[in-house]
Each structure stands twice: as structure tokens, then as C-alpha cells.
N, C-alpha and C. Protein backbone atom coordinates (compact mmCIF):
# COMPACT_ATOMS: atom_id res chain seq x y z
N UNK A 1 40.17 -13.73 -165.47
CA UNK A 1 40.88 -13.33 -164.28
C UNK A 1 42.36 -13.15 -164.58
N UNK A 2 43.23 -13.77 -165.27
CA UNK A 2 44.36 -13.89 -165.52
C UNK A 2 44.80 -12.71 -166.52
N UNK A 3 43.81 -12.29 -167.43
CA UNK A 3 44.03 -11.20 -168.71
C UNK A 3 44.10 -10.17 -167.19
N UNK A 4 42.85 -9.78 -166.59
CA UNK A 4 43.06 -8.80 -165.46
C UNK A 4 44.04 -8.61 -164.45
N UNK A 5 44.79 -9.77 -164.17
CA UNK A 5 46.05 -9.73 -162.70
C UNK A 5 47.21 -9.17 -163.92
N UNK A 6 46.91 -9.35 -165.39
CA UNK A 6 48.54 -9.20 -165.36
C UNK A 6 48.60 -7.96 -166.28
N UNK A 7 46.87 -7.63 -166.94
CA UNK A 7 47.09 -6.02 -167.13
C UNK A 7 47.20 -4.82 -165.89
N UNK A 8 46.73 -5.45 -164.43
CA UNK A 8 47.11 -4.75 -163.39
C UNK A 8 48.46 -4.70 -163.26
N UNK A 9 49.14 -5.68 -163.56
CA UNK A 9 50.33 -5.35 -163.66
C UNK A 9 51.64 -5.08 -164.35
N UNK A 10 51.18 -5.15 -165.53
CA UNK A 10 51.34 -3.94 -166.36
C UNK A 10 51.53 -2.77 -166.32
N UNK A 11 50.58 -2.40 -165.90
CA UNK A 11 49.65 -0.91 -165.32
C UNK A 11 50.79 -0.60 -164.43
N UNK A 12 50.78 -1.04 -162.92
CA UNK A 12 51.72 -0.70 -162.49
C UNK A 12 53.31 -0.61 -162.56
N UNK A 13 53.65 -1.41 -163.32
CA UNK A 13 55.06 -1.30 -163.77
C UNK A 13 54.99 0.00 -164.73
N UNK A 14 54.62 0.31 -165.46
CA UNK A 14 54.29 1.21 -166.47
C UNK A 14 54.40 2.54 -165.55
N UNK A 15 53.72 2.48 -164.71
CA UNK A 15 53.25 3.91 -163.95
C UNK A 15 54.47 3.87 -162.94
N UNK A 16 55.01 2.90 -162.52
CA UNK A 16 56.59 2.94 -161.62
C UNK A 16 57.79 3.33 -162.88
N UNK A 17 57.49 2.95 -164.13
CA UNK A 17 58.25 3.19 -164.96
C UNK A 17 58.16 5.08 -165.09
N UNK A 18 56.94 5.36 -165.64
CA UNK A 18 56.64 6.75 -166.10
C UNK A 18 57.37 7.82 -164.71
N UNK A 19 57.21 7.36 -163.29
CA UNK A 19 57.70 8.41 -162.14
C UNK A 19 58.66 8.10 -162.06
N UNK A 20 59.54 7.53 -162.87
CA UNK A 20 61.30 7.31 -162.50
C UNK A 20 61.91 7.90 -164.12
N UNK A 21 60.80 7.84 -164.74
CA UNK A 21 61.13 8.61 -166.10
C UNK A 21 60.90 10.19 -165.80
N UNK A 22 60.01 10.69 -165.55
CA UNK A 22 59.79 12.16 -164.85
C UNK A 22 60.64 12.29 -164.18
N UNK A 23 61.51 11.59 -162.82
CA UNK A 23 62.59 11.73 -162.11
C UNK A 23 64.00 12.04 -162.71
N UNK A 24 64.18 11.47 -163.82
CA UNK A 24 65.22 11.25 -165.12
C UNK A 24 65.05 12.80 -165.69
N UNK A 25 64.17 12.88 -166.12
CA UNK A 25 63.99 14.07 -166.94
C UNK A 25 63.95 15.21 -165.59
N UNK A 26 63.66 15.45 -164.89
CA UNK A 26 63.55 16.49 -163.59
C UNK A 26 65.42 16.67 -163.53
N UNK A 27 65.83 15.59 -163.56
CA UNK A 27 67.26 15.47 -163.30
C UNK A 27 68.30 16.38 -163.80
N UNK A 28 67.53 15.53 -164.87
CA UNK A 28 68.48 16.32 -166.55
C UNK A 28 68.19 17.35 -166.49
N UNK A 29 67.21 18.24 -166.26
CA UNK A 29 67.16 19.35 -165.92
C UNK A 29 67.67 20.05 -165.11
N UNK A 30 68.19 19.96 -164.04
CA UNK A 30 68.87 20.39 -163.06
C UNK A 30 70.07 19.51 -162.65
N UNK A 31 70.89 20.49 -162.55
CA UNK A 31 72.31 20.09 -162.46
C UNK A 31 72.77 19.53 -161.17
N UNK A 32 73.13 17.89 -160.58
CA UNK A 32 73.43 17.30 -159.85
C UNK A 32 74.44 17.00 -159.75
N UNK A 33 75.46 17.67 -158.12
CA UNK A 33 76.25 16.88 -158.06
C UNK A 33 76.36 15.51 -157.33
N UNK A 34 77.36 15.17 -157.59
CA UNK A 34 77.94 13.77 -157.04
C UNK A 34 79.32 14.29 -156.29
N UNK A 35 78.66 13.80 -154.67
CA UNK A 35 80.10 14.21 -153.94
C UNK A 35 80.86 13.30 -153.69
N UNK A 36 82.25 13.46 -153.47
CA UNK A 36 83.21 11.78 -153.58
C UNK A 36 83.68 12.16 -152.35
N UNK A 37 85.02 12.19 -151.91
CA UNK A 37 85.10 12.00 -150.92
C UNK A 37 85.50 13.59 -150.15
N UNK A 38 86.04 14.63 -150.97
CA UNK A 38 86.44 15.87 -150.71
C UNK A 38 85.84 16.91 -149.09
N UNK A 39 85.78 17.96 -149.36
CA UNK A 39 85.80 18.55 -147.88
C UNK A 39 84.13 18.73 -148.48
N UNK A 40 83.60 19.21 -147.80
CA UNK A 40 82.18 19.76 -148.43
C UNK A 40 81.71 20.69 -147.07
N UNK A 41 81.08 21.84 -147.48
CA UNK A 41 80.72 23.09 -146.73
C UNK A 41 79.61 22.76 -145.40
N UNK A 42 79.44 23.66 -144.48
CA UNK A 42 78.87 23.17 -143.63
C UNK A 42 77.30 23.29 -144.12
N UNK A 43 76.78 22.29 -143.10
CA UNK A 43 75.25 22.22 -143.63
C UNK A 43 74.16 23.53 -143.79
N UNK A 44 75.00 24.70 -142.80
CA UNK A 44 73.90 25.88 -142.51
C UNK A 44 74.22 26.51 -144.30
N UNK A 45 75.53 26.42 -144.82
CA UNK A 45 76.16 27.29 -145.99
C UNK A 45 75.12 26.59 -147.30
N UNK A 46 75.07 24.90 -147.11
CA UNK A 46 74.37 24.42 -147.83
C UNK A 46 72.71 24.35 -148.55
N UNK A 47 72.18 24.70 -146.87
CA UNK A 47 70.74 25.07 -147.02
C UNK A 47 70.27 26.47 -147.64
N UNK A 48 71.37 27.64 -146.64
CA UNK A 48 71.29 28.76 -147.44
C UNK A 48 71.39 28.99 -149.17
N UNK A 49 72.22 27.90 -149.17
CA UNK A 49 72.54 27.70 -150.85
C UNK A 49 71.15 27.05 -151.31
N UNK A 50 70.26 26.62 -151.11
CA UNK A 50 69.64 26.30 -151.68
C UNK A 50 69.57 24.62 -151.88
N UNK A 51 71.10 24.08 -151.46
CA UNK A 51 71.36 22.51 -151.84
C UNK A 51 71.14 21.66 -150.84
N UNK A 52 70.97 20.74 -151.03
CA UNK A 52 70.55 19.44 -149.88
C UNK A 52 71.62 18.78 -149.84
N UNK A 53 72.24 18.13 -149.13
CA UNK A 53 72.80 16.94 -149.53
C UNK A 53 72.00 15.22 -148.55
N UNK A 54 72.30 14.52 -150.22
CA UNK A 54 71.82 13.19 -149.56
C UNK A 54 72.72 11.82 -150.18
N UNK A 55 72.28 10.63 -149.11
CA UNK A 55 73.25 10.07 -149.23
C UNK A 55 72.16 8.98 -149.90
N UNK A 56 72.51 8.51 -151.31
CA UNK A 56 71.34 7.47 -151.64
C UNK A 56 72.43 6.06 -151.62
N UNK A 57 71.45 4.84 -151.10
CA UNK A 57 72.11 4.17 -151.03
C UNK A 57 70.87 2.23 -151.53
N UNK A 58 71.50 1.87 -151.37
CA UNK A 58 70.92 0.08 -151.71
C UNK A 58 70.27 0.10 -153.41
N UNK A 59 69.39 -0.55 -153.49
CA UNK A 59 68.99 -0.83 -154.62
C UNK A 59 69.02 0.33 -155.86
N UNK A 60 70.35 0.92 -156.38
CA UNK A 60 70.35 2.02 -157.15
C UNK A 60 71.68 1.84 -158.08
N UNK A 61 71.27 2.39 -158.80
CA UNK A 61 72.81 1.71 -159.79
C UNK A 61 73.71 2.57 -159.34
N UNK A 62 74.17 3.80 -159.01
CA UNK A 62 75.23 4.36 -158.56
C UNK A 62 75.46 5.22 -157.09
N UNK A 63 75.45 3.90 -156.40
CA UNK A 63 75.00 4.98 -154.70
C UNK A 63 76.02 5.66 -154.31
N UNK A 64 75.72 6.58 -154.15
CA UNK A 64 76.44 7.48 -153.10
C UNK A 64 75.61 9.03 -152.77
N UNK A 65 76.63 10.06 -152.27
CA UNK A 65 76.28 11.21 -151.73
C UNK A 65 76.25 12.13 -153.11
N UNK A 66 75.00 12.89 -152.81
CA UNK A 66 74.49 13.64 -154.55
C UNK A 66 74.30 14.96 -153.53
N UNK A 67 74.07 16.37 -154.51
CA UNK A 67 74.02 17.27 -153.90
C UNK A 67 72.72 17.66 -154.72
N UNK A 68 71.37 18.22 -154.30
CA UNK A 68 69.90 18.34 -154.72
C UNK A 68 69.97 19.81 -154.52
N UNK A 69 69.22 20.22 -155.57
CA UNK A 69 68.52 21.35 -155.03
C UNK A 69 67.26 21.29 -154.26
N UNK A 70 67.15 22.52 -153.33
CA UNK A 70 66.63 22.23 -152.12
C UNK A 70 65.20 22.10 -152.75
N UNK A 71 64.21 21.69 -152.17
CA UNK A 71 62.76 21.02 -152.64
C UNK A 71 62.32 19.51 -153.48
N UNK A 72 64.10 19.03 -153.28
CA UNK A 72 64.14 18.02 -154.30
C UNK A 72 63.48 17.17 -154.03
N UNK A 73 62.97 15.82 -154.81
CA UNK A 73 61.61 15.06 -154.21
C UNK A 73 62.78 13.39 -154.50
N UNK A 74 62.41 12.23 -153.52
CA UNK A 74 62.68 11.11 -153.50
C UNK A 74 63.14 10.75 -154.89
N UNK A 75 62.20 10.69 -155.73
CA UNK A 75 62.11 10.56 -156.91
C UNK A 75 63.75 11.08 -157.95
N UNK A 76 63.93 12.01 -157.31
CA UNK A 76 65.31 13.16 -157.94
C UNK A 76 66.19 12.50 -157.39
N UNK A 77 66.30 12.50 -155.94
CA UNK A 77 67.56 11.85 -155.46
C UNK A 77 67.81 10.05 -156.16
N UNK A 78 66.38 9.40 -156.72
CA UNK A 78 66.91 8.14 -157.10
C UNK A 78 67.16 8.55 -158.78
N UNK A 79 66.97 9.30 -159.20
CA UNK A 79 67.49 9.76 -160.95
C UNK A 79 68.94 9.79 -160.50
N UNK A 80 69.30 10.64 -159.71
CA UNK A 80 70.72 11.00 -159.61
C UNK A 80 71.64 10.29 -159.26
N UNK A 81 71.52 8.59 -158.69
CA UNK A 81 71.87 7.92 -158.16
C UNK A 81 71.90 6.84 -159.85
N UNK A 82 70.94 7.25 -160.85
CA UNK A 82 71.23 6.40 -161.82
C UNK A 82 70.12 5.93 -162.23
N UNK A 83 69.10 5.66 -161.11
CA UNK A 83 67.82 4.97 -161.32
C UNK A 83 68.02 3.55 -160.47
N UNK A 84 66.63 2.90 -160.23
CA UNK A 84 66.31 1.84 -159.38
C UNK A 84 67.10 0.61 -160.30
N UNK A 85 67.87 -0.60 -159.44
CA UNK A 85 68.25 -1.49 -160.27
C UNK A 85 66.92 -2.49 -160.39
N UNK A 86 67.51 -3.49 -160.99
CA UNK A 86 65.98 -4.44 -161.41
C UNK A 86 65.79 -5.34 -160.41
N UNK A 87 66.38 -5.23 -159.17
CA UNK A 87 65.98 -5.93 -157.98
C UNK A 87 65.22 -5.15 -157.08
N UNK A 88 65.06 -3.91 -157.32
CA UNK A 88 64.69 -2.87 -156.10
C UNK A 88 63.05 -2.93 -156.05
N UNK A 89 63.05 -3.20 -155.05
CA UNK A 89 61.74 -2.31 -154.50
C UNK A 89 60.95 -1.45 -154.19
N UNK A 90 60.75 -0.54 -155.52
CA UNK A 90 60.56 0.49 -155.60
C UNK A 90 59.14 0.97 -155.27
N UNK A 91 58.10 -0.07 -155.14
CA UNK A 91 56.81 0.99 -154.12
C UNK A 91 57.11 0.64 -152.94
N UNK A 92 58.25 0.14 -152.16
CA UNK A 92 58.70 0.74 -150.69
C UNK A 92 59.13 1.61 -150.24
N UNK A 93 59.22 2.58 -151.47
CA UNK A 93 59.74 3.94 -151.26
C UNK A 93 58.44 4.86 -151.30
N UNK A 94 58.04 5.83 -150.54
CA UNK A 94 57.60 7.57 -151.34
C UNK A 94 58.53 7.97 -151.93
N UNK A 95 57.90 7.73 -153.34
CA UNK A 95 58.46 8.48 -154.56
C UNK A 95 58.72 10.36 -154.38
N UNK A 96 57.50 10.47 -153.92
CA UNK A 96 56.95 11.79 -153.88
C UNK A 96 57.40 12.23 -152.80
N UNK A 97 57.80 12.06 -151.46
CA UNK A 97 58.48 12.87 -150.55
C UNK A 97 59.86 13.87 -150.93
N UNK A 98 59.37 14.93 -150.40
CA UNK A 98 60.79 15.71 -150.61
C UNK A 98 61.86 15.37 -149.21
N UNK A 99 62.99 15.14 -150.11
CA UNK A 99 64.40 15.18 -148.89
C UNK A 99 64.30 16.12 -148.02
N UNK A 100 65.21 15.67 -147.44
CA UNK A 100 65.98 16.67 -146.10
C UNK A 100 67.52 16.76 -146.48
N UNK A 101 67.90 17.72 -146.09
CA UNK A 101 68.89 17.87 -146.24
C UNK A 101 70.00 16.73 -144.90
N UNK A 102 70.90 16.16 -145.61
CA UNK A 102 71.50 14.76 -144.41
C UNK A 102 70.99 13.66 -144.14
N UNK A 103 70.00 13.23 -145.01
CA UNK A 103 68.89 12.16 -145.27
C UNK A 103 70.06 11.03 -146.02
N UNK A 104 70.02 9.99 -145.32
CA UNK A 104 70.37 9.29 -145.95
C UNK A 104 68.84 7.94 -146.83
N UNK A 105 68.73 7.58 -147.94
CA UNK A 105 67.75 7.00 -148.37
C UNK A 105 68.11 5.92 -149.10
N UNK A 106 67.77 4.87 -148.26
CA UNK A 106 67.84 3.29 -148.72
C UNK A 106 66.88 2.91 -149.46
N UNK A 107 67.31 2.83 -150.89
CA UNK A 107 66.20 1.59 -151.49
C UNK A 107 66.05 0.54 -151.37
N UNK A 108 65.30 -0.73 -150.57
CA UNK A 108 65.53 -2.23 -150.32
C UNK A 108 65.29 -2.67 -151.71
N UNK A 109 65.93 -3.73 -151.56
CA UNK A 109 65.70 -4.86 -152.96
C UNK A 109 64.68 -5.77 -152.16
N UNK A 110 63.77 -6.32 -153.49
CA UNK A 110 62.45 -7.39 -153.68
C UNK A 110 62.25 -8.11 -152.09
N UNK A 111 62.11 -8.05 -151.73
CA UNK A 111 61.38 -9.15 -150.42
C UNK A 111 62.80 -8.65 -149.44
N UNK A 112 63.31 -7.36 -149.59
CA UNK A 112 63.99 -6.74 -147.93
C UNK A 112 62.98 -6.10 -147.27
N UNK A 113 63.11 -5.94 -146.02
CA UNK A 113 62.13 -4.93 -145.44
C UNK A 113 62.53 -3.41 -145.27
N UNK A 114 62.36 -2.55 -145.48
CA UNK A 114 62.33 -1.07 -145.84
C UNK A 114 63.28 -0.53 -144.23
N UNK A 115 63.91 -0.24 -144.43
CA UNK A 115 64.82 0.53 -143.76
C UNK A 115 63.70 1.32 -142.65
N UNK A 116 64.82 1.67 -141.52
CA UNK A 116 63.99 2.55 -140.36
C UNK A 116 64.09 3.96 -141.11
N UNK A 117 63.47 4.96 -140.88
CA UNK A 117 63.38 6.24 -141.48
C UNK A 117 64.74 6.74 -140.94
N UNK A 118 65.46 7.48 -141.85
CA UNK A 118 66.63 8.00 -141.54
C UNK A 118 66.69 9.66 -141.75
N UNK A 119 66.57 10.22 -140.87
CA UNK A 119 66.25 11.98 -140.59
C UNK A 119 67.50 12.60 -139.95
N UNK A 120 68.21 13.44 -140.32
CA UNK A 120 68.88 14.37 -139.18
C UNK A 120 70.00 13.50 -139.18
N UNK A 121 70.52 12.78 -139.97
CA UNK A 121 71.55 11.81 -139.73
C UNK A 121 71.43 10.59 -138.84
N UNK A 122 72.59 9.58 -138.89
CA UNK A 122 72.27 8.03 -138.44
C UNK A 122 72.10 7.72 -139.18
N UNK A 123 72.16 5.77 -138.69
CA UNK A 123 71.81 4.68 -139.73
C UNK A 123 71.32 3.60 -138.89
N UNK A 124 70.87 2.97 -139.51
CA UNK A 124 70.35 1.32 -139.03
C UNK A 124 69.68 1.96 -138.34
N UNK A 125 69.94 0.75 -137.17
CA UNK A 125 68.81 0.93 -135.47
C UNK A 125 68.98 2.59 -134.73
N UNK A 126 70.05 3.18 -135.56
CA UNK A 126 70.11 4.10 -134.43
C UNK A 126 69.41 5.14 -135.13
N UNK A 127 68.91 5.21 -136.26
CA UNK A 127 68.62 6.32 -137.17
C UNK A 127 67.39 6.43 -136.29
N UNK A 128 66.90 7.75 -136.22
CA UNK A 128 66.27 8.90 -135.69
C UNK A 128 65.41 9.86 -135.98
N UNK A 129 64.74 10.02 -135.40
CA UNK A 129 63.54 11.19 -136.13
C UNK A 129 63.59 12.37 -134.91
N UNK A 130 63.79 13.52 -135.20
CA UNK A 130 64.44 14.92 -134.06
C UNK A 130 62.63 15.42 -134.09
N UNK A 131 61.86 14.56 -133.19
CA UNK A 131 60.84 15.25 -133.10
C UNK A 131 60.45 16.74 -132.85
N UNK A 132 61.48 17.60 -132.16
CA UNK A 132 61.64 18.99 -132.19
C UNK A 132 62.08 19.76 -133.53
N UNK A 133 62.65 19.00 -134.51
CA UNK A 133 62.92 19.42 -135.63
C UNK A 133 62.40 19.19 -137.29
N UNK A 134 61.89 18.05 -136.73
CA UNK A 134 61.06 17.44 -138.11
C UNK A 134 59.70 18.08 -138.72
N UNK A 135 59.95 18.18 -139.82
CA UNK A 135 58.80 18.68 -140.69
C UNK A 135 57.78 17.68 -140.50
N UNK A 136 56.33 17.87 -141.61
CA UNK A 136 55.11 17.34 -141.59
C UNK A 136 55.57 15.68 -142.54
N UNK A 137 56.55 16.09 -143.30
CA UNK A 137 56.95 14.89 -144.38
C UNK A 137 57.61 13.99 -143.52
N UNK A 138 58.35 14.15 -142.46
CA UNK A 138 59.45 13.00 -141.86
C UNK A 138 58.70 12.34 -141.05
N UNK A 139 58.12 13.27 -140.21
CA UNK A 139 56.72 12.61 -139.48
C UNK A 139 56.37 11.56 -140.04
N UNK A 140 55.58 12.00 -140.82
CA UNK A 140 54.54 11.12 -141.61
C UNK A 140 55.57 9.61 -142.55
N UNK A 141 56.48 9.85 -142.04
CA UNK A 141 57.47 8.77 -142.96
C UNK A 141 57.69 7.79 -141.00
N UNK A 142 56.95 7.76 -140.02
CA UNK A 142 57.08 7.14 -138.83
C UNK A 142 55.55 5.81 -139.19
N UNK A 143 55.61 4.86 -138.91
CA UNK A 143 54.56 4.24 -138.81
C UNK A 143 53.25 4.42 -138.04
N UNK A 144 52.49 4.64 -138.42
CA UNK A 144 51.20 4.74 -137.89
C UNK A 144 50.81 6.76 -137.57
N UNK A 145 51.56 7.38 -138.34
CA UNK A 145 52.09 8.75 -138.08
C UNK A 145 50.91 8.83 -139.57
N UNK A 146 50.02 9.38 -140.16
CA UNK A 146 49.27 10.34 -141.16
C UNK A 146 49.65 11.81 -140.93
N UNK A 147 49.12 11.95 -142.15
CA UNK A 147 49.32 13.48 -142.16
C UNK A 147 48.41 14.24 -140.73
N UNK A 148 47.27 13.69 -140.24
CA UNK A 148 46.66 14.48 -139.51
C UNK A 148 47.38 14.85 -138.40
N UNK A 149 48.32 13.00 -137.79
CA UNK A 149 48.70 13.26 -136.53
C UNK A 149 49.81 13.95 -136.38
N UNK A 150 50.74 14.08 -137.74
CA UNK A 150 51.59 14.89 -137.76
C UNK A 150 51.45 16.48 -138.20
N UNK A 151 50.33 16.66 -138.33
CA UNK A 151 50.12 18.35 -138.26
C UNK A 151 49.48 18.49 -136.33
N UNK A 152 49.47 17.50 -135.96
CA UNK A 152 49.02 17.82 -134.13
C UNK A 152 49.88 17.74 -133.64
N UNK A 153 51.09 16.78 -133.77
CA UNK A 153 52.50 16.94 -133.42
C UNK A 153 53.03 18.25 -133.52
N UNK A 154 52.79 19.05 -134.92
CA UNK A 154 53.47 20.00 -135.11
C UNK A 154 53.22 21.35 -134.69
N UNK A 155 51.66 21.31 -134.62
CA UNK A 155 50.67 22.41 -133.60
C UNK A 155 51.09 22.16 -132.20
N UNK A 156 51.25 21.12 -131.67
CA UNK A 156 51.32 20.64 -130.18
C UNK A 156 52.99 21.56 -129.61
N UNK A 157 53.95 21.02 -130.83
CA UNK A 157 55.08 22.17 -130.58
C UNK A 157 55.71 23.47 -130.64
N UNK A 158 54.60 23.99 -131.89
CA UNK A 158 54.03 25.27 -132.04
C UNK A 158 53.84 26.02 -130.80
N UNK A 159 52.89 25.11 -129.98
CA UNK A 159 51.76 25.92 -128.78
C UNK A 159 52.99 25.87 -127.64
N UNK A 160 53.32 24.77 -127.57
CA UNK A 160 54.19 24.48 -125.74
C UNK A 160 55.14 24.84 -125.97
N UNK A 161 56.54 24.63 -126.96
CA UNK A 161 58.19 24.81 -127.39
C UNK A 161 58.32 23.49 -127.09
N UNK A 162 59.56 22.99 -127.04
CA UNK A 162 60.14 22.04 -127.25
C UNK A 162 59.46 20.61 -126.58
N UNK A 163 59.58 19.78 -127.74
CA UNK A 163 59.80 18.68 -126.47
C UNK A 163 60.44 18.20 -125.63
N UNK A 164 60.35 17.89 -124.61
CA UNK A 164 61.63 17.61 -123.22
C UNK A 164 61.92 16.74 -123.45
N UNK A 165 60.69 15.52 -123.66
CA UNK A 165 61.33 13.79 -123.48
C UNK A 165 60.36 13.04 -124.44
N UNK A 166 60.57 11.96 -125.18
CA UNK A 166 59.98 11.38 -125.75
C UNK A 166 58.39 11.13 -124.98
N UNK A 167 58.33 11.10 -123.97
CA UNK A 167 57.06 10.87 -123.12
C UNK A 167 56.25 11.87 -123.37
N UNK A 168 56.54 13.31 -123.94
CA UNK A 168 55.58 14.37 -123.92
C UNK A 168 54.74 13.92 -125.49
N UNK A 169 55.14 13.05 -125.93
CA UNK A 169 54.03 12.91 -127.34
C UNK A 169 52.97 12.50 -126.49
N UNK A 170 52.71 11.92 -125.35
CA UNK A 170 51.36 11.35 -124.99
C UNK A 170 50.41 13.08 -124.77
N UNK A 171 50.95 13.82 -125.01
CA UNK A 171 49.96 15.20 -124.26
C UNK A 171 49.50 15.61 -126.05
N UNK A 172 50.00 14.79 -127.19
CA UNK A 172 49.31 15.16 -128.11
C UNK A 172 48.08 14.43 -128.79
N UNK A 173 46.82 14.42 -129.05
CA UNK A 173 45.76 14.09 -129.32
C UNK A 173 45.95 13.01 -130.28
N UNK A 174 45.75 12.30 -129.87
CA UNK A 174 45.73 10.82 -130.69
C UNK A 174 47.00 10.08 -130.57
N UNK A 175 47.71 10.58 -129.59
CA UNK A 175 48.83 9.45 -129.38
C UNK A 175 48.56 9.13 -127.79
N UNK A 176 48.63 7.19 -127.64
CA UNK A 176 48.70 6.55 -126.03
C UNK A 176 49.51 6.12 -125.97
N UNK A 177 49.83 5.24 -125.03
CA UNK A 177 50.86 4.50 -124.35
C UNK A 177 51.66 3.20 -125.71
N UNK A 178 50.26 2.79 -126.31
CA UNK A 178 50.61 1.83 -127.39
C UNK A 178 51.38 2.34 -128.59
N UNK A 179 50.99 3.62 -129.23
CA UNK A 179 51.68 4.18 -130.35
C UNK A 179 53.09 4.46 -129.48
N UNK A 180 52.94 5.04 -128.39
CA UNK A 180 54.25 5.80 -127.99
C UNK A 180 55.44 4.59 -127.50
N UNK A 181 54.94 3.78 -127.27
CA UNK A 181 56.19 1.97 -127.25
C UNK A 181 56.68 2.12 -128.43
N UNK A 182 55.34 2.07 -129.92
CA UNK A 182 56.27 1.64 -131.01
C UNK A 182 57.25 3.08 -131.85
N UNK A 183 56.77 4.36 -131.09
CA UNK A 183 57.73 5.28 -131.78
C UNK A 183 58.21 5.44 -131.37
N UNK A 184 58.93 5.04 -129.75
CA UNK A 184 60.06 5.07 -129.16
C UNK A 184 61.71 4.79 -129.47
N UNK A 185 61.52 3.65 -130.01
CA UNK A 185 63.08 3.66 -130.59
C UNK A 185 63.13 4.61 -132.22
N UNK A 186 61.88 4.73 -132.83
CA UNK A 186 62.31 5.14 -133.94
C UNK A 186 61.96 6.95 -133.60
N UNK A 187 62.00 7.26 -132.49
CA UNK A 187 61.77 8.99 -132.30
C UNK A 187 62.92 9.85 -131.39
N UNK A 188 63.75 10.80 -131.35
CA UNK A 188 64.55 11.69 -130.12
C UNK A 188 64.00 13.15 -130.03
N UNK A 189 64.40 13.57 -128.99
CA UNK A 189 64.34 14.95 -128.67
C UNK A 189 65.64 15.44 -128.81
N UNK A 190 65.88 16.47 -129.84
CA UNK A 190 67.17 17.28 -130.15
C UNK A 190 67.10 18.28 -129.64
């Protein structure tokens, strides 16, 4: 039993090692900036450009605001930041999600609890998810949100236009009264 718990974990360190090594090398490949404190272009000039900007922050050896090319994945924004320090908690992250552009992304360290999803700008308690604006990925970064219910979210706004009020998620298929309490503070209508 003991040869098995600790080649499992092995295994997984190894394989958290190998997707932050691919992240490294993705990096090095593409040219990242690091923004300090200067003027920086508006967000519509940025997307058109192709660039994201994000703000990486907690468990990372060099946090701050990096500039991605657009499609960049979790994984890129923590290469560019330096890589995970040896306190971080790195399967509290999707590796594999691609940014948003104005995303700010907290890595917690060992036994923190994982930050509220931060979309569209904000932080802490107030950070936000623009249910009128969010893709299938930010969605699905809400608790109890899968890919399914967030492609019905996204059909549901497709079909009607906007959402008015946080209350109109109940008219989408598989969300009640109980899901819609707990995505209340973490959801807005923009």
C-alpha cells in the first residue's frame, strides 16, 4: 500500500511538473510582456491586437500584470509570472483554461481556499461573472456550472438577448431556486 500512495504521488507531481514545463516552453516561445506601471492602450485596441492582458497574482514567483497573446491558456499566464512557488497550490487551478482578457488569476498557496472567479474585472467578494458577457470557459469556472449548463446558459441568451436580472437564470433548464442562492453573489448582469 505504501510503494502505491507514494508512486501515485509521484505520478502526480511529475505530471504537475511536465504542464508547467510545457507552459515554460509555450512561453519561451512567444514573446511576453510584463507591464509595470506605464499608460497601457485601451482594452478594445488590445483585443484587436490580438493581446490579453492579465493580472497574475499569489502563489507565483513574479506577480504582476503580463501581456498574452490572445488564446493564451492558465498555464502561459503562470510561465510568465515565473512559475508556481513551492507553496502553491497548483491543482486548484485549471491549468488548461484560456484567459480573458482583464482576468485577474490568483494562485492560493497549500491549504488556502481558491479565490472567487475573477472575470471582467474586480477582486475578492466583489469579483464577478457578466453573465451577458461570459464565454463557455468563465461559466464553467462558477461552482456547480459544467460544461452542459453553461452551453444552456449560453443558448438561453442566444434565443431571448440579454439578461435583465440575475433572477432570469431560473428560465434556464437545470437551474432552481437552490443553484440560483449560491450563484448569486458570485454572478451580474452587465
Amino acid at each position: 500500500m505504501r510503494l502505491g500512495l507514494g508512486a501515485v504521488v509521484v505520478l502526480t507531481v511529475a505530471a504537475l511538473g511536465m504542464t508547467i514545463g510545457v507552459g515554460v516552453w509555450r512561453s519561451a516561445s512567444t514573446p511576453v510582456e510584463h507591464v509595470t506601471g506605464e499608460a497601457t492602450p485601451s482594452p478594445v485596441a488590445t483585443v484587436a491586437a490580438g493581446r490579453v492582458y492579465v493580472h497574475v497574482d499569489g502563489s507565483v514567483r513574479a506577480p504582476g500584470l503580463y501581456v498574452l497573446p490572445a488564446g493564451a491558456r492558465v498555464v502561459d499566464a503562470i510561465a510568465a509570472a515565473g512559475g508556481l512557488t513551492d507553496d502553491a497550490a497548483g491543482a486548484a487551478v485549471n491549468l488548461a483554461r484560456v484567459v480573458s482578457d482583464g482576468e485577474q488569476l490568483v494562485v492560493p498557496a497549500e491549504g488556502e481556499a481558491p479565490p472567487p472567479v475573477t472575470v471582467e474585472g474586480g477582486s475578492g467578494a466583489e469579483a464577478t461573472v457578466d453573465i451577458n458577457a461570459a464565454d463557455a470557459a468563465a461559466l464553467e469556472e462558477l461552482p456547480r456550472i459544467g460544461p452542459a449548463l453553461a452551453a444552456r446558459i449560453i443558448e438561453w441568451r442566444e434565443a431571448n438577448g440579454r439578461f435583465e436580472s440575475v433572477e432570469d437564470l431560473l428560465a434556464v433548464s437545470g437551474i432552481g431556486d437552490k443553484m440560483l442562492e449560491a450563484l448569486r453573489p458570485l454572478v451580474r448582469v452587465g
